[in-house]
C-alpha atoms as a PDB file:
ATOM      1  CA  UNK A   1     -75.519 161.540 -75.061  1.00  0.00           C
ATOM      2  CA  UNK A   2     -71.813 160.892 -74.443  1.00  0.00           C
ATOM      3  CA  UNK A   3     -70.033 158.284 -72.024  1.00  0.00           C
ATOM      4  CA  UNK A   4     -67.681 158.484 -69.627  1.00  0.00           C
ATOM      5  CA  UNK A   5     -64.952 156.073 -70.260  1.00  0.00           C
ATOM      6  CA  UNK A   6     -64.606 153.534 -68.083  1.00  0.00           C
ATOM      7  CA  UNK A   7     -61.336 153.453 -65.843  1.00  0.00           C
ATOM      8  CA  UNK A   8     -59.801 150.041 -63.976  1.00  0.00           C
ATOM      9  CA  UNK A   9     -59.740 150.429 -60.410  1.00  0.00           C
ATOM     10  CA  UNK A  10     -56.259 151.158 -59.793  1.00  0.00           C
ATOM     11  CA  UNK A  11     -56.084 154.527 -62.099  1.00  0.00           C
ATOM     12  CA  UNK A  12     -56.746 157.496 -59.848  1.00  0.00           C
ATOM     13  CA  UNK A  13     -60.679 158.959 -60.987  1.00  0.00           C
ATOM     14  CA  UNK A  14     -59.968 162.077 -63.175  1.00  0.00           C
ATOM     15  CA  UNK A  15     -62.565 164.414 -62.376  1.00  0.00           C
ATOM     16  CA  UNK A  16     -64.988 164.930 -65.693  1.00  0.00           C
ATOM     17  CA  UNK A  17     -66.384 168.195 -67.374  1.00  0.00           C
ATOM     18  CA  UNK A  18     -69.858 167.563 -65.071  1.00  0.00           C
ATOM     19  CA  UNK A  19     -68.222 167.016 -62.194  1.00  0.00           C
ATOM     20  CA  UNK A  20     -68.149 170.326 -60.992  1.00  0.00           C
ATOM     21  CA  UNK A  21     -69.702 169.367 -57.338  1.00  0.00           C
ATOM     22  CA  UNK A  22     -66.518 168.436 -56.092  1.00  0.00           C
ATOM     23  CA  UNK A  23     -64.599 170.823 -53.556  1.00  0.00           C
ATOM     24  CA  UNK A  24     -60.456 169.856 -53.602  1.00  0.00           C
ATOM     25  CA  UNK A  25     -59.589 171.764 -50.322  1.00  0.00           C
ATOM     26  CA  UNK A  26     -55.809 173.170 -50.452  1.00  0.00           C
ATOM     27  CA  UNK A  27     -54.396 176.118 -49.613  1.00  0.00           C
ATOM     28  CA  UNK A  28     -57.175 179.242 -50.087  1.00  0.00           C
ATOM     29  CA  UNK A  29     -59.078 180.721 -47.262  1.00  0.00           C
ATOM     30  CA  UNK A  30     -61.289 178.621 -44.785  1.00  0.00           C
ATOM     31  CA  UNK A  31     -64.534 180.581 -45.945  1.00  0.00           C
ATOM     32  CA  UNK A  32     -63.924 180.313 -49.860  1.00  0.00           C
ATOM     33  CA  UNK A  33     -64.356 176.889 -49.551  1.00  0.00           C
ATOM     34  CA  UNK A  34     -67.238 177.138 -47.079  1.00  0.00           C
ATOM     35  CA  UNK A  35     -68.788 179.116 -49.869  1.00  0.00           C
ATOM     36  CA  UNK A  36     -68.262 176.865 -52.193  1.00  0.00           C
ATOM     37  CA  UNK A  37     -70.050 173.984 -50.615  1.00  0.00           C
ATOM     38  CA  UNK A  38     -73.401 176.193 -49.878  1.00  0.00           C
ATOM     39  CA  UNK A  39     -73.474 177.731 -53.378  1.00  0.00           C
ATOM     40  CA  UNK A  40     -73.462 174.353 -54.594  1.00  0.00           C
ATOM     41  CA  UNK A  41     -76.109 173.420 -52.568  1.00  0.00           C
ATOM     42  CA  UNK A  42     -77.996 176.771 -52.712  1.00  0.00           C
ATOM     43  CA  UNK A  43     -76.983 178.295 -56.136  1.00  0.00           C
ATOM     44  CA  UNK A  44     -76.581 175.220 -58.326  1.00  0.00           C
ATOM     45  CA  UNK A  45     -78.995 172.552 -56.680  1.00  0.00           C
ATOM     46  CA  UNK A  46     -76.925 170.185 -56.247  1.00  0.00           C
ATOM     47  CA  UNK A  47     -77.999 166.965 -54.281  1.00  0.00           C
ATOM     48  CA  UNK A  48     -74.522 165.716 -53.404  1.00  0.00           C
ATOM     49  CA  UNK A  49     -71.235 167.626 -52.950  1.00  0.00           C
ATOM     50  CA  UNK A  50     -68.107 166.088 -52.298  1.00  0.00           C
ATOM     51  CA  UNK A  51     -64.907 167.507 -50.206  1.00  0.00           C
ATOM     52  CA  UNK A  52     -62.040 166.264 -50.896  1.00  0.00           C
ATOM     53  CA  UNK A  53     -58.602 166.995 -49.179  1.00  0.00           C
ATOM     54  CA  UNK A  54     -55.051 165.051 -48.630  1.00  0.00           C
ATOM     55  CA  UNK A  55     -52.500 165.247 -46.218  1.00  0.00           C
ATOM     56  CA  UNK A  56     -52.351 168.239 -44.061  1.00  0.00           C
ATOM     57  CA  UNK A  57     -55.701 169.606 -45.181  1.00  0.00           C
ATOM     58  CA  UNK A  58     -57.486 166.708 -43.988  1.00  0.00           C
ATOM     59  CA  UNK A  59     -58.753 168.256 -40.580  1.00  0.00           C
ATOM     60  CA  UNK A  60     -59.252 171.353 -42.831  1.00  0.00           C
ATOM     61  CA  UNK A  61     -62.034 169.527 -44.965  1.00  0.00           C
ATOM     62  CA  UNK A  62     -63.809 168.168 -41.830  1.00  0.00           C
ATOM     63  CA  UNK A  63     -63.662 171.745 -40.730  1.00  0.00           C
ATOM     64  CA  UNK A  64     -65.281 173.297 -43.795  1.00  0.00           C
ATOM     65  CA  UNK A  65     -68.041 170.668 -43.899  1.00  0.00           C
ATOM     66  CA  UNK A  66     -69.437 170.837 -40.408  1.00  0.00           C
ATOM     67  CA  UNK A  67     -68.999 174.908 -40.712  1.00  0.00           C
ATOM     68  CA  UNK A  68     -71.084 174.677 -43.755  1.00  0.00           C
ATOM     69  CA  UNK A  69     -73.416 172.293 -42.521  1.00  0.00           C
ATOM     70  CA  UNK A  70     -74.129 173.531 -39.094  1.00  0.00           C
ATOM     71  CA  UNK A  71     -74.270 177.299 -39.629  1.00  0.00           C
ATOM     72  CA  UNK A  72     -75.048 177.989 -43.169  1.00  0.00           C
ATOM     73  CA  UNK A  73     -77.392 175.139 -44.319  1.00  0.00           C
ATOM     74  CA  UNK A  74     -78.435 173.931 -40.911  1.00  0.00           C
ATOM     75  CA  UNK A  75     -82.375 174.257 -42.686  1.00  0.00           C
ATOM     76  CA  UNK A  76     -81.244 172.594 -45.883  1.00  0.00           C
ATOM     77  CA  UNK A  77     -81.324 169.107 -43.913  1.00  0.00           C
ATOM     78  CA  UNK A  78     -77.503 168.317 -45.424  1.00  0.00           C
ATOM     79  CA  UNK A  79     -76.055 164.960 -44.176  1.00  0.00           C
ATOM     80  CA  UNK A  80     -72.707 163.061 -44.017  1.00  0.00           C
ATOM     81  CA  UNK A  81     -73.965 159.996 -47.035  1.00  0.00           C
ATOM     82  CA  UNK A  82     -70.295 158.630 -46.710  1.00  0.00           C
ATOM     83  CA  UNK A  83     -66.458 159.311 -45.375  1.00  0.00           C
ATOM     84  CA  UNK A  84     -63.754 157.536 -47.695  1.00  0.00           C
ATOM     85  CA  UNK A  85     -60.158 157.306 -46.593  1.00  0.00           C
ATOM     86  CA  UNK A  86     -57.636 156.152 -48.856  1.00  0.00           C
ATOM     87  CA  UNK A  87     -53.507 156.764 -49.217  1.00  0.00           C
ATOM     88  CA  UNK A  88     -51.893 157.563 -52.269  1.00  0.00           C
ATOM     89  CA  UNK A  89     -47.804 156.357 -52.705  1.00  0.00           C
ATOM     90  CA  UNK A  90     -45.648 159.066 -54.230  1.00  0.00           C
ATOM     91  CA  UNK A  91     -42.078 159.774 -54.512  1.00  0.00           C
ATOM     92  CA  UNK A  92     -40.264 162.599 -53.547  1.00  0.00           C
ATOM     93  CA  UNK A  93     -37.224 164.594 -54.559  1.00  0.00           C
ATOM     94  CA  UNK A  94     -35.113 162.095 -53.036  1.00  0.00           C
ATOM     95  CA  UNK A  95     -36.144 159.254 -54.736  1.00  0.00           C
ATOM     96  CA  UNK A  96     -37.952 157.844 -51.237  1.00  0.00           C
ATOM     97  CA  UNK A  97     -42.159 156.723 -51.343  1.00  0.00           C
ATOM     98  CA  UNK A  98     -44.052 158.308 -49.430  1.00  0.00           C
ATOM     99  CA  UNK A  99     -47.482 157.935 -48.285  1.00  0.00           C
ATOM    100  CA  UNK A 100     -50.026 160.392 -48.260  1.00  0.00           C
ATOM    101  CA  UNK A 101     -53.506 160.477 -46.814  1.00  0.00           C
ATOM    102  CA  UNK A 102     -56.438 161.499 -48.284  1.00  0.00           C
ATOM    103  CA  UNK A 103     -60.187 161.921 -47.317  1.00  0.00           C
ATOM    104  CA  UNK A 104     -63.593 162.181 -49.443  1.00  0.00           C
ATOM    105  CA  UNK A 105     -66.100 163.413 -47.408  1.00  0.00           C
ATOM    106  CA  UNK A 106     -69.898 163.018 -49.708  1.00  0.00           C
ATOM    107  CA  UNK A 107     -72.282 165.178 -48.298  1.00  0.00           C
ATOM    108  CA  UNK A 108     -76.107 164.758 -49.634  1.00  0.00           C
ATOM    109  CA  UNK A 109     -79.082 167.110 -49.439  1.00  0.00           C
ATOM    110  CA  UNK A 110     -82.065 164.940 -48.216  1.00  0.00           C
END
């Protein structure tokens, strides 16, 4: 049985080779990632899922879980375990930091 190394709190958490019940909302179609979060619950059995989104696709990810929740696994008894906001600094072309939001949403099949 291998490890996961452990990482300090200030290096951003690299997803690992198991952690496949993570969604990273972006730029695809609404639905695929609405799929995504039932097969994982349906298909693979999973009893958490995350979504995960930053900036813009923030209201996206709240979007996709409550669709998913509400209509497709309303008899799978799927809750909201925890909502984690953080910020990440960048810079950008320009040389200027920006901030950027982000939003972890853990959803857990009771």
């Amino acid at each position: 049985m291998t490890e996961k190394p452990e990482t300090s709190e200030s290096e951003p958490s690299i997803p690992q080779p198991g952690d496949d019940n993570i969604i990273f909302v972006g730029i695809k179609p609404f639905m695929n990632y609405v799929t995504g979060v039932v097969m994982q619950f349906k298909n693979k059995g999973q009893k958490e899922v995350i979504v995960s989104a930053r900036g813009k696709f923030i209201s996206k990810a709240v979007d996709i879980t409550e669709v998913a929740r509400r209509t497709f696994l309303k008899d799978e008894n799927i809750c909201v375990k925890n909502i984690k906001i953080s910020s990440e600094q960048f810079e950008n072309k320009e040389g200027k930091r920006i901030f950027v939001s982000a939003i972890e949403i853990i959803l857990v099949k009771e």
